[in-house]
N, C-alpha and C. Protein backbone atom coordinates (compact mmCIF):
# COMPACT_ATOMS: atom_id res chain seq x y z
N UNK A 1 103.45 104.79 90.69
CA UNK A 1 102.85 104.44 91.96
C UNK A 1 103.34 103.06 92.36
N UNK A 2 103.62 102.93 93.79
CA UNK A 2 104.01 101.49 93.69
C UNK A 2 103.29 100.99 94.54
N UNK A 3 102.47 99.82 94.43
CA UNK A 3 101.52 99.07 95.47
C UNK A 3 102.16 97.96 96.05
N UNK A 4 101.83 98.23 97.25
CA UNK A 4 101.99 97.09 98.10
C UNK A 4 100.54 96.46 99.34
N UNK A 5 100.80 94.97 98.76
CA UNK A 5 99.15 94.49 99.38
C UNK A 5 99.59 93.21 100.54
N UNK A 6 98.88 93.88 102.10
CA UNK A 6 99.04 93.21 102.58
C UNK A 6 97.86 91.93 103.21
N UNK A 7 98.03 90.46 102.78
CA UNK A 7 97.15 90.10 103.58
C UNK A 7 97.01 88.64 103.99
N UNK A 8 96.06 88.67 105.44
CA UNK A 8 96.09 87.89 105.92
C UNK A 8 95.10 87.91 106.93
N UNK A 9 94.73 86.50 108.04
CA UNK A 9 93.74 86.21 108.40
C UNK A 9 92.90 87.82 109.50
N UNK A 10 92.02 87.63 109.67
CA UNK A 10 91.59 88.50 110.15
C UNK A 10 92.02 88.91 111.98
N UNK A 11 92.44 89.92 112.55
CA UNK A 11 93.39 90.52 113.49
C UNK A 11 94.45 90.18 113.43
N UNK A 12 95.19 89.55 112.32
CA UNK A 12 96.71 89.53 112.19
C UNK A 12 97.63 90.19 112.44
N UNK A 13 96.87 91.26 112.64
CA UNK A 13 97.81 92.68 112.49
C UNK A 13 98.47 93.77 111.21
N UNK A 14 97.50 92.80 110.35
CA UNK A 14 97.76 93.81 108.86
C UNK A 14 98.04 95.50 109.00
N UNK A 15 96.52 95.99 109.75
CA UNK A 15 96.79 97.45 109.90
C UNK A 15 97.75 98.00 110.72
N UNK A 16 98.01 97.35 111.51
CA UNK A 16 99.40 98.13 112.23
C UNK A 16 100.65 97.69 111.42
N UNK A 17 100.96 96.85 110.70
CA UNK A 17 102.10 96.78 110.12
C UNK A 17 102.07 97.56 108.73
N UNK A 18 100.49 97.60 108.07
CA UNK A 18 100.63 98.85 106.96
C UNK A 18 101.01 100.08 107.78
N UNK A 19 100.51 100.79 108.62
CA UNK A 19 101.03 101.96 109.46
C UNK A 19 102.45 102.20 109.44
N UNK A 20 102.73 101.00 110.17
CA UNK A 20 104.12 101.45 110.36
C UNK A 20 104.75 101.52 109.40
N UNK A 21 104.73 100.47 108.67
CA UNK A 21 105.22 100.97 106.76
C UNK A 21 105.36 102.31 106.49
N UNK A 22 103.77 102.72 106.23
CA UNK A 22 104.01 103.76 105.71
C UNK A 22 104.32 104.79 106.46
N UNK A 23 104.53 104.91 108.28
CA UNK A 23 105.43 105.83 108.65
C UNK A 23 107.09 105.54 108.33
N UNK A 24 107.27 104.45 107.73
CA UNK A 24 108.70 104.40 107.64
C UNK A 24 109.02 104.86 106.28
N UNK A 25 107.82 104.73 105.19
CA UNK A 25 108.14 104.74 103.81
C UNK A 25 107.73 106.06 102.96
N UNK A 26 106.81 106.38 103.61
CA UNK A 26 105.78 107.15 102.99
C UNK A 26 104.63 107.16 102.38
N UNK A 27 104.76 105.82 102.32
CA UNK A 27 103.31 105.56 101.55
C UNK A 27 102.29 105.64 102.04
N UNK A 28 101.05 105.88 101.10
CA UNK A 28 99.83 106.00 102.08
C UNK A 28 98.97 104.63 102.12
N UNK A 29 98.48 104.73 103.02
CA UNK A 29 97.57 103.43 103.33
C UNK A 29 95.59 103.63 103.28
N UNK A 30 95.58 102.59 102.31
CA UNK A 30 94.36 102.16 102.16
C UNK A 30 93.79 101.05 102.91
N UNK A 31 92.78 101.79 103.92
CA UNK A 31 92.33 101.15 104.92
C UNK A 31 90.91 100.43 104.51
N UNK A 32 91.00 99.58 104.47
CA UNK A 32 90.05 98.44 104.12
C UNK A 32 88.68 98.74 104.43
N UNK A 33 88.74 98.44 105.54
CA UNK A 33 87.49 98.33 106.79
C UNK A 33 86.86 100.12 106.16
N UNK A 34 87.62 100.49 106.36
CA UNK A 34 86.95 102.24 105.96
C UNK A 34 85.99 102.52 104.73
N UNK A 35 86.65 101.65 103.43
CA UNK A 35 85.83 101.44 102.51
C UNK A 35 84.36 100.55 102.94
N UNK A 36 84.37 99.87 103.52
CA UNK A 36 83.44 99.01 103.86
C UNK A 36 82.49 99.68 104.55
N UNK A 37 82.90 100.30 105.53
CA UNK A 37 81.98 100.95 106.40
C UNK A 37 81.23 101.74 105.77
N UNK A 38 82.01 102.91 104.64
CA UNK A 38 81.33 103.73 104.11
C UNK A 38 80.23 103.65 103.16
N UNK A 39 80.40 102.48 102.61
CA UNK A 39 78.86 101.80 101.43
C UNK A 39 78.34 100.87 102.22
N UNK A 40 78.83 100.42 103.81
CA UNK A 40 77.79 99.69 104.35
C UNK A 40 76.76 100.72 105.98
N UNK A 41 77.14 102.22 105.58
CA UNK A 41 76.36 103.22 105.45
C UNK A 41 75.03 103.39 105.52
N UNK A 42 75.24 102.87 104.21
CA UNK A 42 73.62 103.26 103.17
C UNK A 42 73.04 102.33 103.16
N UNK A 43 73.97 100.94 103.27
CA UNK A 43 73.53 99.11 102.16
C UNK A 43 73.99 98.29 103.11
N UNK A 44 73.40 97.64 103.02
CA UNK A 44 73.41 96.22 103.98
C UNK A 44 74.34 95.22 103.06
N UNK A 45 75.00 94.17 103.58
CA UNK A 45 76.18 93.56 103.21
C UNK A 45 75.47 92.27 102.22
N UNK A 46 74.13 91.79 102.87
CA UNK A 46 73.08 91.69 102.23
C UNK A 46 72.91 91.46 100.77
N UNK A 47 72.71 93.06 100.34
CA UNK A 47 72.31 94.12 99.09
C UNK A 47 73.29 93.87 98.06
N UNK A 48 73.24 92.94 96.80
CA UNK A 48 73.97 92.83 95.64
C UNK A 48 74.79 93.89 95.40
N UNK A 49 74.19 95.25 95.46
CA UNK A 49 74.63 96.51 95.13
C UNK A 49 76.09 96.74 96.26
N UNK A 50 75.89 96.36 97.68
CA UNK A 50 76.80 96.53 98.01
C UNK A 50 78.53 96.20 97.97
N UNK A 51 78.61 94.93 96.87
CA UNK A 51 79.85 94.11 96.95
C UNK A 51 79.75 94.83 95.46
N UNK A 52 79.28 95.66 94.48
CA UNK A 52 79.12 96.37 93.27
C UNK A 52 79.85 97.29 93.49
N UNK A 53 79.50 98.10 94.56
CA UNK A 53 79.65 99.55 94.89
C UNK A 53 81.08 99.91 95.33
N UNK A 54 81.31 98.57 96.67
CA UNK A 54 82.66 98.02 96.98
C UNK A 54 83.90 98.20 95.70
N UNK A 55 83.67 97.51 94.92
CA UNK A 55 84.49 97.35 93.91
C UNK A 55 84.56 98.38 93.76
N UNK A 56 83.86 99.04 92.90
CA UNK A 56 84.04 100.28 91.82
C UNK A 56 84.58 101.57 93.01
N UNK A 57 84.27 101.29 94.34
CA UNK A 57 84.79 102.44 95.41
C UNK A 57 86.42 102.52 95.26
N UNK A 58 86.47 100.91 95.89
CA UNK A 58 88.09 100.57 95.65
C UNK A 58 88.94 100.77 94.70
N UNK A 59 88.66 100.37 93.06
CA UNK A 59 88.90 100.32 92.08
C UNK A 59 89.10 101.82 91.26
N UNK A 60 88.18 102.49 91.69
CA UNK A 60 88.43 104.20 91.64
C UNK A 60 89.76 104.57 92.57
N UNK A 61 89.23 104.37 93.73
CA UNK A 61 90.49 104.96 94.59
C UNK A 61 92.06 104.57 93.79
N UNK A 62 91.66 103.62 93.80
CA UNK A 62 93.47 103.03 93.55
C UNK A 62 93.58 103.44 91.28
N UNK A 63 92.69 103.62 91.30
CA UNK A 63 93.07 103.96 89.57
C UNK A 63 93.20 105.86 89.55
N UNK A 64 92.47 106.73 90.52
CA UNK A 64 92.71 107.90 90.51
C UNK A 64 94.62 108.12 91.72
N UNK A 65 94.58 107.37 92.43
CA UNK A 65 96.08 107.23 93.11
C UNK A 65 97.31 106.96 92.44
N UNK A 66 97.04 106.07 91.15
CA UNK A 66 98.24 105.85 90.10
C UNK A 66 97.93 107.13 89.20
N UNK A 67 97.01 107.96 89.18
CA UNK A 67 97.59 108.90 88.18
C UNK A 67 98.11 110.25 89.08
N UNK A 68 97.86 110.09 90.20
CA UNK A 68 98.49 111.32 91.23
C UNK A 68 100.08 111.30 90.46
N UNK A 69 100.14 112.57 90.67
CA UNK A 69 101.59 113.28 90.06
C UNK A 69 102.28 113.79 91.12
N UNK A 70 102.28 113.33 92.55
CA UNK A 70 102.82 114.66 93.45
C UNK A 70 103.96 113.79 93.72
């Protein structure tokens, strides 16, 4: 798997330049904000549990993505 991390201040334009990446490369893109939204759902940003949940969301994703075989 090969990662690439882009970042910088906030509306920089990170997500459109991961996009276009990965329409040029193939790679897929892990959209930030998406994780966030989805455990701030349930949990307020607030909620200890939520910067917990964060992690282990992220940290799954990208540890079940390095063992993808396709």
């Amino acid at each position: 798997m090969k990662l690439i991390v882009i970042y910088g201040p906030p509306a920089a334009g990170k997500l459109t330049v991961s996009k276009e990446l990965s329409r040029i490369t193939g790679y897929k893109v892990f959209h930030n904000h998406l994780a966030i939204d989805f455990i701030e759902s349930v949990l307020d940003r607030s909620n200890a549990k939520f910067w917990e949940l964060l992690d282990r969301y992220r940290i799954g994703l990208i540890e079940a993505a390095s063992h993808n075989t396709q």
